[in-house]
PDB file of N, CA and C in Angstrom:
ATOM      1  N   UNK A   1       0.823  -1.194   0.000  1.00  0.00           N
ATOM      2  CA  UNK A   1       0.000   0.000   0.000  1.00  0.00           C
ATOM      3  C   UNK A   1       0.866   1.257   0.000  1.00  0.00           C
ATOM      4  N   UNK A   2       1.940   1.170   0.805  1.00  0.00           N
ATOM      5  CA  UNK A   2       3.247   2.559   0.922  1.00  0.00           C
ATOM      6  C   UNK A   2       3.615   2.941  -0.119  1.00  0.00           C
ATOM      7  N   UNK A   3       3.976   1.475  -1.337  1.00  0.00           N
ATOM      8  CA  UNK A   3       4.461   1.719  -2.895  1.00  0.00           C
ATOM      9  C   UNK A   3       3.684   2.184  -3.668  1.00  0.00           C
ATOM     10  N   UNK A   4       2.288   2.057  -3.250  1.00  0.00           N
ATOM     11  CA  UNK A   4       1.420   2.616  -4.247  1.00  0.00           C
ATOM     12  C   UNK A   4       1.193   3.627  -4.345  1.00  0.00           C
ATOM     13  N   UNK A   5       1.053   4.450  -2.671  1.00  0.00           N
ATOM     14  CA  UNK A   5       0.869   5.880  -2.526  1.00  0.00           C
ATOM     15  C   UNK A   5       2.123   6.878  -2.939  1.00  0.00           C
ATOM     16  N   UNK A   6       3.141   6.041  -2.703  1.00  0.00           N
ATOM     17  CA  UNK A   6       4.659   6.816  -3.238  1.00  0.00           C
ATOM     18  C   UNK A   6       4.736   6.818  -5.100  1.00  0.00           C
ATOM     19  N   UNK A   7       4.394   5.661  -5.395  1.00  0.00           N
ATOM     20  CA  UNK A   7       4.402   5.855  -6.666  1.00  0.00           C
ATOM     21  C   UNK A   7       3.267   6.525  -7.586  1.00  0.00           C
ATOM     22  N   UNK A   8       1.836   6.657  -6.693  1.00  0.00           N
ATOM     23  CA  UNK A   8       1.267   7.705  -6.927  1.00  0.00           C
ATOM     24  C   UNK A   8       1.706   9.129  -7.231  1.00  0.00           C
ATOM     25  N   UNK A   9       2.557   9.445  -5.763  1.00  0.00           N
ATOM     26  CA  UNK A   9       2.673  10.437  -5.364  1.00  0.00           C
ATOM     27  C   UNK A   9       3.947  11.390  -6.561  1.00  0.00           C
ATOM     28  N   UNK A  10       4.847  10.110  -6.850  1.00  0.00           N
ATOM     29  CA  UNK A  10       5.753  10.404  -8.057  1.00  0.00           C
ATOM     30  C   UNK A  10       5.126  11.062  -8.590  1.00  0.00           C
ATOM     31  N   UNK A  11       4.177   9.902  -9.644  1.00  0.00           N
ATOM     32  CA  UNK A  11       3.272  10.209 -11.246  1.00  0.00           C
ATOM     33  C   UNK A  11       2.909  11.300 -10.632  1.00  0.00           C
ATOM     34  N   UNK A  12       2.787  11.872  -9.561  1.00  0.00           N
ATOM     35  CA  UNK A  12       1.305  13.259  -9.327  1.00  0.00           C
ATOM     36  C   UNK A  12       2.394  14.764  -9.604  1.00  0.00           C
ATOM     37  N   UNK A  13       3.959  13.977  -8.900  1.00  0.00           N
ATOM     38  CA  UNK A  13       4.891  15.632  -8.911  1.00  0.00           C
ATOM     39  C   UNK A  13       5.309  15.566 -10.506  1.00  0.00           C
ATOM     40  N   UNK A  14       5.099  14.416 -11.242  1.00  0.00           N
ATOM     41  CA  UNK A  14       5.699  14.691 -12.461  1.00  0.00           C
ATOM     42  C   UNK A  14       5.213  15.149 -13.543  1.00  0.00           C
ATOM     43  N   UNK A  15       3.804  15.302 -13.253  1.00  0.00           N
ATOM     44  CA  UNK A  15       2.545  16.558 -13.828  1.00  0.00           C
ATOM     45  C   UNK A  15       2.715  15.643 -15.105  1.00  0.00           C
ATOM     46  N   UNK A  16       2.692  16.572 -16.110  1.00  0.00           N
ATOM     47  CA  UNK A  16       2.529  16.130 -17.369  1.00  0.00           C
ATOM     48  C   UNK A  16       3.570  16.337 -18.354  1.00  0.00           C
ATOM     49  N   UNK A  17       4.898  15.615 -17.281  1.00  0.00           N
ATOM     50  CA  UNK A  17       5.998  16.001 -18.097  1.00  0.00           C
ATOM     51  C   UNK A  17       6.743  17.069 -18.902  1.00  0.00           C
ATOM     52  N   UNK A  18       6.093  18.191 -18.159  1.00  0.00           N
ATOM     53  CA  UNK A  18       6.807  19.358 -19.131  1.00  0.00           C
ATOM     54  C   UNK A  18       7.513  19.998 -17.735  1.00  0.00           C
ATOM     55  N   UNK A  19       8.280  20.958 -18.060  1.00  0.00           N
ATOM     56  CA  UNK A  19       9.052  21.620 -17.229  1.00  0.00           C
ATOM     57  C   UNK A  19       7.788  22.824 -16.729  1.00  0.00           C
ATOM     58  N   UNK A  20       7.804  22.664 -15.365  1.00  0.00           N
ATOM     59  CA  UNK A  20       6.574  23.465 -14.561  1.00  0.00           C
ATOM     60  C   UNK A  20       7.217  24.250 -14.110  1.00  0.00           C
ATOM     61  N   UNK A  21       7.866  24.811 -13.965  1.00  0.00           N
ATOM     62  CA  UNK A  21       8.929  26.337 -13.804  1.00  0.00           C
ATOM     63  C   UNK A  21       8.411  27.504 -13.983  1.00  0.00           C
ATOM     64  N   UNK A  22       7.279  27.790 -15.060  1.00  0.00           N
ATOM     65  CA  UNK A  22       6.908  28.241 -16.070  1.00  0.00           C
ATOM     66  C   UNK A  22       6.467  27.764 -17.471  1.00  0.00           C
ATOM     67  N   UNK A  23       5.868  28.318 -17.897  1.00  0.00           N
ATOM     68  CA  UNK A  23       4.858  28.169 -19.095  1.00  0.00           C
ATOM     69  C   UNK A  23       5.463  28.771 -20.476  1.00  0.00           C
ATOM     70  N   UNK A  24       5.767  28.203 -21.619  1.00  0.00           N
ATOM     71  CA  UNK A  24       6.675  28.586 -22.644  1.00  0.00           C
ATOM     72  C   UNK A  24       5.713  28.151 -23.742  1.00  0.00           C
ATOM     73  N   UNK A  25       5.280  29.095 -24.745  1.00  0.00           N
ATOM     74  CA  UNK A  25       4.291  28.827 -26.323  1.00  0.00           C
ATOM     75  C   UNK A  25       4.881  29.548 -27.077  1.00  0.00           C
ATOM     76  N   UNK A  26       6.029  29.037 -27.744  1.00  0.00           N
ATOM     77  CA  UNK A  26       6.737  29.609 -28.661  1.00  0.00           C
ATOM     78  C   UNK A  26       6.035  29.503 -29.933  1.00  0.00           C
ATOM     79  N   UNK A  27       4.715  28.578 -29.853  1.00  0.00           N
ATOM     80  CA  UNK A  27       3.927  28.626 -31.449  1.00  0.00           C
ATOM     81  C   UNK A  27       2.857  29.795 -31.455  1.00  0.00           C
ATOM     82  N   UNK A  28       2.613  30.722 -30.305  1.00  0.00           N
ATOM     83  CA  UNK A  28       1.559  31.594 -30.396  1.00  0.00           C
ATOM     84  C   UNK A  28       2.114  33.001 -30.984  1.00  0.00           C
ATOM     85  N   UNK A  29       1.779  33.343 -31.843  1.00  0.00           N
ATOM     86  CA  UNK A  29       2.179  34.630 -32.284  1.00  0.00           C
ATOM     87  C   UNK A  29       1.470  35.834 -32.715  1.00  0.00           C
ATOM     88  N   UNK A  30      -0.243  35.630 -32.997  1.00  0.00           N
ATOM     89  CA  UNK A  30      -0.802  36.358 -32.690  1.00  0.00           C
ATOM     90  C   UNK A  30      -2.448  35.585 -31.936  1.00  0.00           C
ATOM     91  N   UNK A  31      -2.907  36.458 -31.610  1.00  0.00           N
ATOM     92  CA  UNK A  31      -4.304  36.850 -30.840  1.00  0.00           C
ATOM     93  C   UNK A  31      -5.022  35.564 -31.031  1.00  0.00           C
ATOM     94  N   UNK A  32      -5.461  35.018 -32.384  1.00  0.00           N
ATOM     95  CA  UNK A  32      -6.055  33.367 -32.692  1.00  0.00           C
ATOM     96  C   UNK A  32      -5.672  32.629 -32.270  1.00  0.00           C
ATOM     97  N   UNK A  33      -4.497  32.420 -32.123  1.00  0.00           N
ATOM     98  CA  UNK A  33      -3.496  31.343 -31.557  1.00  0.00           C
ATOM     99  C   UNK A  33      -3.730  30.928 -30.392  1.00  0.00           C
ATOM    100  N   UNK A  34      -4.371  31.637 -29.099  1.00  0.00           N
ATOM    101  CA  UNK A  34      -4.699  31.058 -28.235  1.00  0.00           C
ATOM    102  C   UNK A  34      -6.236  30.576 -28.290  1.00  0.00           C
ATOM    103  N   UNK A  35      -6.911  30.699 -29.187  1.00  0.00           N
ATOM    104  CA  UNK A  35      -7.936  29.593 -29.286  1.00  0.00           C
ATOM    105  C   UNK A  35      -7.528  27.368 -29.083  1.00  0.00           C
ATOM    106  N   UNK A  36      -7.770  27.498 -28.182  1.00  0.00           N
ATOM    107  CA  UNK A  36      -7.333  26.063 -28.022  1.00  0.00           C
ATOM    108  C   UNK A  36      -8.055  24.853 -29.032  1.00  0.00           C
ATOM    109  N   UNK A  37      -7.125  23.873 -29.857  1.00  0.00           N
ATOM    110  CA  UNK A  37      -7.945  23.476 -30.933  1.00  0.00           C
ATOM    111  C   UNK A  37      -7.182  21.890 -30.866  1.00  0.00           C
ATOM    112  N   UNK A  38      -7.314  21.083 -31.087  1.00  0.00           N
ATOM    113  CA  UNK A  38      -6.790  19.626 -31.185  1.00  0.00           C
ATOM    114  C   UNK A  38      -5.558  19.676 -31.645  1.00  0.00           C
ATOM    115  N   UNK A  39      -4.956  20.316 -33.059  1.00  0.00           N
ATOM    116  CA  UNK A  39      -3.697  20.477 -33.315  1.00  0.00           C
ATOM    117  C   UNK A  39      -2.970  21.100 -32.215  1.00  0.00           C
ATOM    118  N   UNK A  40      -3.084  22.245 -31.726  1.00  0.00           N
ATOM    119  CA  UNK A  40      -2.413  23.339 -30.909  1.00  0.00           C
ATOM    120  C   UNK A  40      -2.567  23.418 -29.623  1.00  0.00           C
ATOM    121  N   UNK A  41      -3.578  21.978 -29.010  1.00  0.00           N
ATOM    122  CA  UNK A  41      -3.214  21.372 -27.833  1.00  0.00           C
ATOM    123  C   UNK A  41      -3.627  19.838 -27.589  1.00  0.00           C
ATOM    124  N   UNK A  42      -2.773  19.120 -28.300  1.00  0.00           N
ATOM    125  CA  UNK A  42      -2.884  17.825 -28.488  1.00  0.00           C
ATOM    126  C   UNK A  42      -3.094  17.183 -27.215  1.00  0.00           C
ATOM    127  N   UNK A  43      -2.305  17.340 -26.399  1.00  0.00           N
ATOM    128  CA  UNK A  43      -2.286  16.791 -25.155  1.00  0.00           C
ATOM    129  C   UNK A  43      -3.573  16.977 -24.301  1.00  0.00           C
ATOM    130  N   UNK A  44      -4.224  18.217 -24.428  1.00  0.00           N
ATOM    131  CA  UNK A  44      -5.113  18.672 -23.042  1.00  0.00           C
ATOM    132  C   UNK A  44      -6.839  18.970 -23.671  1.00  0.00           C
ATOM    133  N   UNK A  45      -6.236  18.714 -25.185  1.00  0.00           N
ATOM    134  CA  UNK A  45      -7.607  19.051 -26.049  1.00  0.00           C
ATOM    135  C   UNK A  45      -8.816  17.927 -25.298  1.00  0.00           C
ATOM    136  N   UNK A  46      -9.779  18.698 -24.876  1.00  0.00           N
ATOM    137  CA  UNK A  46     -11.044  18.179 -24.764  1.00  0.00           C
ATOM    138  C   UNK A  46     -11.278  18.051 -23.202  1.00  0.00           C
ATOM    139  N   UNK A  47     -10.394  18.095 -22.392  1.00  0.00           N
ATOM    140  CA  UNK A  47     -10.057  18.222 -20.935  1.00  0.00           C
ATOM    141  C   UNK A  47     -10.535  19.604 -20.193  1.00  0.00           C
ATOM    142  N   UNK A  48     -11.233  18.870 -19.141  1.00  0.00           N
ATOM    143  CA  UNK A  48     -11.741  20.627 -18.223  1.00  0.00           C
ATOM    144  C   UNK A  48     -11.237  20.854 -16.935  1.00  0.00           C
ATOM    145  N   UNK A  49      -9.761  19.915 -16.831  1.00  0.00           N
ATOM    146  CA  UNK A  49      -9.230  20.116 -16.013  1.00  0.00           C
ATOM    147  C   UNK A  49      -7.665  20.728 -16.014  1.00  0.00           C
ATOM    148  N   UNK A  50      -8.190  22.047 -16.710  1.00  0.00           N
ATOM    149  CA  UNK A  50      -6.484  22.905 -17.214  1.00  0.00           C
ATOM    150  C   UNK A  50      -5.188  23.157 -16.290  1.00  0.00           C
ATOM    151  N   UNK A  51      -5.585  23.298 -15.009  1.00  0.00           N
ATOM    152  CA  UNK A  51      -4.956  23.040 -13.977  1.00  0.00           C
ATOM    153  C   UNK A  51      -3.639  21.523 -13.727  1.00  0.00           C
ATOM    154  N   UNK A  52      -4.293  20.697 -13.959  1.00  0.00           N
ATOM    155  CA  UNK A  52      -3.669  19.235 -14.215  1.00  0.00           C
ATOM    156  C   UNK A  52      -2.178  18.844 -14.720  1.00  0.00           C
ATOM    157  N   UNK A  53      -2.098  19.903 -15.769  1.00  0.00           N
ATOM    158  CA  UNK A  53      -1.306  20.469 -15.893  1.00  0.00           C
ATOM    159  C   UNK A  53      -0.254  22.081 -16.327  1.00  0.00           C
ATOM    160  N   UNK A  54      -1.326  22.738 -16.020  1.00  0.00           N
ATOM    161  CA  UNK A  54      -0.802  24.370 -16.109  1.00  0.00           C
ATOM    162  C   UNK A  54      -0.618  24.501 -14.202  1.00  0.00           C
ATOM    163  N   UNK A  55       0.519  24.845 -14.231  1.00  0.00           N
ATOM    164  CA  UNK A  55       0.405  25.672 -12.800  1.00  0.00           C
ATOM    165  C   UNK A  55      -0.104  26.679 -12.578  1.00  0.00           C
ATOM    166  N   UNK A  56      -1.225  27.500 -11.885  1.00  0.00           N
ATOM    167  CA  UNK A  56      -2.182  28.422 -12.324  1.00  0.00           C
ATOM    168  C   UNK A  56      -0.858  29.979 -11.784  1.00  0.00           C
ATOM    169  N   UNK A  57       0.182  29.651 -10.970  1.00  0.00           N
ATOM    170  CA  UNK A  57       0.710  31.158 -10.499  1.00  0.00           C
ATOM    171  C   UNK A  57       1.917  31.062 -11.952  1.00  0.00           C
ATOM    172  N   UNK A  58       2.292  30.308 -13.065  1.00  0.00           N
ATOM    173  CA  UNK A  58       3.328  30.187 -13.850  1.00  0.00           C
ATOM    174  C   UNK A  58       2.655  30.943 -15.438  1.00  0.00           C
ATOM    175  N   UNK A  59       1.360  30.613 -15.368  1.00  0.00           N
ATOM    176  CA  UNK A  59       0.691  30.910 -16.335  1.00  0.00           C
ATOM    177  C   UNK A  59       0.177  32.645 -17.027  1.00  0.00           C
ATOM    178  N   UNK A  60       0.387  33.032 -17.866  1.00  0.00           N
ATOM    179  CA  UNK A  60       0.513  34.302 -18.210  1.00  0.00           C
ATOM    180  C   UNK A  60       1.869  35.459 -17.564  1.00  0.00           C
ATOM    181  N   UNK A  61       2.309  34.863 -17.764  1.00  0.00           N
ATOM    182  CA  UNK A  61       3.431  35.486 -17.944  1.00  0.00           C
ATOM    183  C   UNK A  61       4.712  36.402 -19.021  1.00  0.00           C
ATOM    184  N   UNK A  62       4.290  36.107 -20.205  1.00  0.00           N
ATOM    185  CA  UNK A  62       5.003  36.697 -20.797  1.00  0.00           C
ATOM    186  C   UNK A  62       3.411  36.305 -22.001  1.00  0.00           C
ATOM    187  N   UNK A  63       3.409  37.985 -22.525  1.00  0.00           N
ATOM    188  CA  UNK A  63       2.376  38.426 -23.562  1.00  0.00           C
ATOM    189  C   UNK A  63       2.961  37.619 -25.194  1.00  0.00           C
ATOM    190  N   UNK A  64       2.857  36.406 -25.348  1.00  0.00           N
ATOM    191  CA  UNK A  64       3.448  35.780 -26.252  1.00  0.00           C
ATOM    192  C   UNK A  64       2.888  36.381 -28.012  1.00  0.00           C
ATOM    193  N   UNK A  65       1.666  37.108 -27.516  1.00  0.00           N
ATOM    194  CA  UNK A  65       0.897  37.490 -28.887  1.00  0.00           C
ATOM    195  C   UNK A  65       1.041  39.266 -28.800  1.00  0.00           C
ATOM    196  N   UNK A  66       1.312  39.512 -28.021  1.00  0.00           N
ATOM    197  CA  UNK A  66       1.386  41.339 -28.126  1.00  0.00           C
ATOM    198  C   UNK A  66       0.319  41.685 -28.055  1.00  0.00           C
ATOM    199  N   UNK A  67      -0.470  41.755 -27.248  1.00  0.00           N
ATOM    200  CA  UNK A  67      -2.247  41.708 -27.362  1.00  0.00           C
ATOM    201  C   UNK A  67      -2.136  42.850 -26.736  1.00  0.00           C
ATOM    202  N   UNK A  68      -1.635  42.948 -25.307  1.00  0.00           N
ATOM    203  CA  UNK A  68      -1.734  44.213 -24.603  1.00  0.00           C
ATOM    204  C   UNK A  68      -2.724  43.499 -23.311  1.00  0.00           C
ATOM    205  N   UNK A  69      -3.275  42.379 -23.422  1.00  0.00           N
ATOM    206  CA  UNK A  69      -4.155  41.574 -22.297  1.00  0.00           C
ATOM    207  C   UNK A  69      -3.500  40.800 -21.565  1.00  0.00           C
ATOM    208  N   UNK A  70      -1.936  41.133 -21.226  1.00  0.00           N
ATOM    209  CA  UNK A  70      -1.585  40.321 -19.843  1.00  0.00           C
ATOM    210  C   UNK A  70      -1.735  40.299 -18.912  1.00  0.00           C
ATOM    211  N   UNK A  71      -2.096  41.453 -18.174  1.00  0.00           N
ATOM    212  CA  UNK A  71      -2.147  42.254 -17.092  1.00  0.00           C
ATOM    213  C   UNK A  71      -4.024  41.873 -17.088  1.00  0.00           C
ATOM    214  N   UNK A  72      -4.979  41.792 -17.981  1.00  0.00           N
ATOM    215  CA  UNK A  72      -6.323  41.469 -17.217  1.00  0.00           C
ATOM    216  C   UNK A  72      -6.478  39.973 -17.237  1.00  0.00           C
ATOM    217  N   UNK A  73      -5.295  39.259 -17.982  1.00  0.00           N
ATOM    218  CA  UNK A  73      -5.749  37.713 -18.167  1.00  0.00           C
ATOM    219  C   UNK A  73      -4.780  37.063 -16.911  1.00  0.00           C
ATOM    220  N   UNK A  74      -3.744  37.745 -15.985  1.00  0.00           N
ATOM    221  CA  UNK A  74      -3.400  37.444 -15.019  1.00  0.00           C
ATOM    222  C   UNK A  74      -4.393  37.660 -13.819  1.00  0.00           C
ATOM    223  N   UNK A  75      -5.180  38.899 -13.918  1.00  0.00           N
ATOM    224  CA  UNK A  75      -6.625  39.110 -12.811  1.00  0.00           C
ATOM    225  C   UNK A  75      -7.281  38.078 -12.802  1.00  0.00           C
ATOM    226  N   UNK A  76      -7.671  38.010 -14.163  1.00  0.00           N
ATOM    227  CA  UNK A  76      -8.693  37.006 -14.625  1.00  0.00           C
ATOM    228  C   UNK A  76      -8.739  35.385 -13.619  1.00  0.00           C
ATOM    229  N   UNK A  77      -7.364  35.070 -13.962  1.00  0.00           N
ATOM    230  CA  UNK A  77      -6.974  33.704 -13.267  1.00  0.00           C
ATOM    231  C   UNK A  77      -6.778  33.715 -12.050  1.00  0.00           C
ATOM    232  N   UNK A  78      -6.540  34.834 -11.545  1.00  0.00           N
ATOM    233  CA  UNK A  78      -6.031  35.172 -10.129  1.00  0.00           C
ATOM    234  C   UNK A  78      -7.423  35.192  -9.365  1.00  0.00           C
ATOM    235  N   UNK A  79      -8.643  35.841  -9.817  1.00  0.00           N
ATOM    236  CA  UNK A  79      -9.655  36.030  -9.404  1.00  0.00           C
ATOM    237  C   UNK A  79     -10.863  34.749  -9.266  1.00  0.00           C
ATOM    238  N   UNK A  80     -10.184  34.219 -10.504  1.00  0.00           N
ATOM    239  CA  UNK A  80     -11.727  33.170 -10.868  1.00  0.00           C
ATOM    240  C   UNK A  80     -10.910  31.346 -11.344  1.00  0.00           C
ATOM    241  N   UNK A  81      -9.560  31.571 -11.456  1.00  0.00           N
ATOM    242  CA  UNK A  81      -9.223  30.502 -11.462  1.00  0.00           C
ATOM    243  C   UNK A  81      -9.854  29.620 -12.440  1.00  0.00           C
ATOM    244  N   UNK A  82      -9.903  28.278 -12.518  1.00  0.00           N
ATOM    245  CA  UNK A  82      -9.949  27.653 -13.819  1.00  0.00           C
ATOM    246  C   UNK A  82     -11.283  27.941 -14.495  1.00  0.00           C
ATOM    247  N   UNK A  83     -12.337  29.163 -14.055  1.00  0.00           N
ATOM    248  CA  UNK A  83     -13.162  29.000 -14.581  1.00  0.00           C
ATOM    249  C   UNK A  83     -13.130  30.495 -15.414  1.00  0.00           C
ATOM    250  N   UNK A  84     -12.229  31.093 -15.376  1.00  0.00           N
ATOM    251  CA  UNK A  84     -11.302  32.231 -16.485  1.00  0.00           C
ATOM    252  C   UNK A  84     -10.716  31.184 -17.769  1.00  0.00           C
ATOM    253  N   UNK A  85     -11.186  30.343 -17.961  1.00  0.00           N
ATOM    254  CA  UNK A  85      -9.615  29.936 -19.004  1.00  0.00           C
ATOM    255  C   UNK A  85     -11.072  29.884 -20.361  1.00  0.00           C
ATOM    256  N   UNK A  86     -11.817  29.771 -20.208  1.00  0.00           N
ATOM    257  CA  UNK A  86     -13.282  29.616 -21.450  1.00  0.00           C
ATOM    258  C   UNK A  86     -13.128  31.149 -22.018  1.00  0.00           C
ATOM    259  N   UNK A  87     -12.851  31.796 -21.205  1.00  0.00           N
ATOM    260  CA  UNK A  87     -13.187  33.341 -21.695  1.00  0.00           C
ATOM    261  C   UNK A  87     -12.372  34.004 -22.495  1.00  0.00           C
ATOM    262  N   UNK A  88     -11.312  32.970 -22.754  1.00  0.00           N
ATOM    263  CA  UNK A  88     -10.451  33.423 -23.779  1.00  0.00           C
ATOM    264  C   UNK A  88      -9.827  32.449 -24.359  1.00  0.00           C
ATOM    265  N   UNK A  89      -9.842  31.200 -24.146  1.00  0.00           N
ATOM    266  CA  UNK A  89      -8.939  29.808 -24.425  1.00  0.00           C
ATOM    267  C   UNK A  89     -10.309  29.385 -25.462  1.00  0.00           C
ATOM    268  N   UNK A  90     -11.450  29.987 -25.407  1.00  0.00           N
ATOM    269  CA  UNK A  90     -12.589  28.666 -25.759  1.00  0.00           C
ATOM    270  C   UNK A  90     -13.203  27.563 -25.008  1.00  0.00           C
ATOM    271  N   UNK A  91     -13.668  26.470 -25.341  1.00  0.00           N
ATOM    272  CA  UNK A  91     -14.115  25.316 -24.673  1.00  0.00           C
ATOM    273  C   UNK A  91     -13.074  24.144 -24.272  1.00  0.00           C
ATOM    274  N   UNK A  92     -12.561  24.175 -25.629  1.00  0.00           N
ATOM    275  CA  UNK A  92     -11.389  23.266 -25.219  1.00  0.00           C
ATOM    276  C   UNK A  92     -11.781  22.037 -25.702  1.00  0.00           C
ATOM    277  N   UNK A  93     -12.794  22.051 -26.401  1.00  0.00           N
ATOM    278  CA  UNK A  93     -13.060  20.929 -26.760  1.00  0.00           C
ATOM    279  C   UNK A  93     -14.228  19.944 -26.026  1.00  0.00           C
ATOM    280  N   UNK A  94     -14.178  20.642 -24.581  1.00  0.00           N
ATOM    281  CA  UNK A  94     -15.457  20.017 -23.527  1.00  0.00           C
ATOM    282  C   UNK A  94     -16.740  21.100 -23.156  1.00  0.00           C
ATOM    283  N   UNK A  95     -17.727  20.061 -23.583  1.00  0.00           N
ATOM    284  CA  UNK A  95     -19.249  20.373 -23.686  1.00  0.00           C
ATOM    285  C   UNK A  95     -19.524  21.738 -22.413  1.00  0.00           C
ATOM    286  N   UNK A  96     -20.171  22.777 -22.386  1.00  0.00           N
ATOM    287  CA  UNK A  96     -20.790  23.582 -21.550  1.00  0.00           C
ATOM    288  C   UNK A  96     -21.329  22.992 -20.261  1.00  0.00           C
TER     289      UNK A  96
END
């Protein structure tokens, strides 16, 4: 039972294999781009649990599209947490 919860506990710190440090989208370059779509998030497409693997304090951090909306899409998350990410990400692929 000890091995299971430890090796749980592994799989749980090792998220979803990306470096959780921070958040890096070197494919977004303008404003559309963060529409979340099956190509452009293979991994998380259709999932309503964005958290799972986004760390919510790593996220928006650097204005990858020049929008000028970093500063209300950091409120946004800060305020309302995973239920900010529809209001500009889309659905994601999962039903209303």
């Amino acid at each position: 039972m000890i091995r299971a919860v430890l090796l749980f506990t592994l799989f749980w710190l090792a998220g979803c294999s990306i470096d959780r440090q921070y958040e890096r989208y070197p494919n977004l370059t303008k404003l559309e781009d963060i529409t979340l779509t099956e190509d452009n998030h293979p991994h998380g497409y259709g999932r309503s649990d964005c958290f799972s693997c986004h760390v919510s304090v790593n996220i928006h951090r650097v204005d990858y599209v020049q929008s000028g909306l970093l500063n209300t899409a950091q409120r946004l998350t800060e305020t309302y947490g995973i239920d900010s990410c529809r209001g500009c990400h889309q659905s994601n692929g999962v039903a209303p």
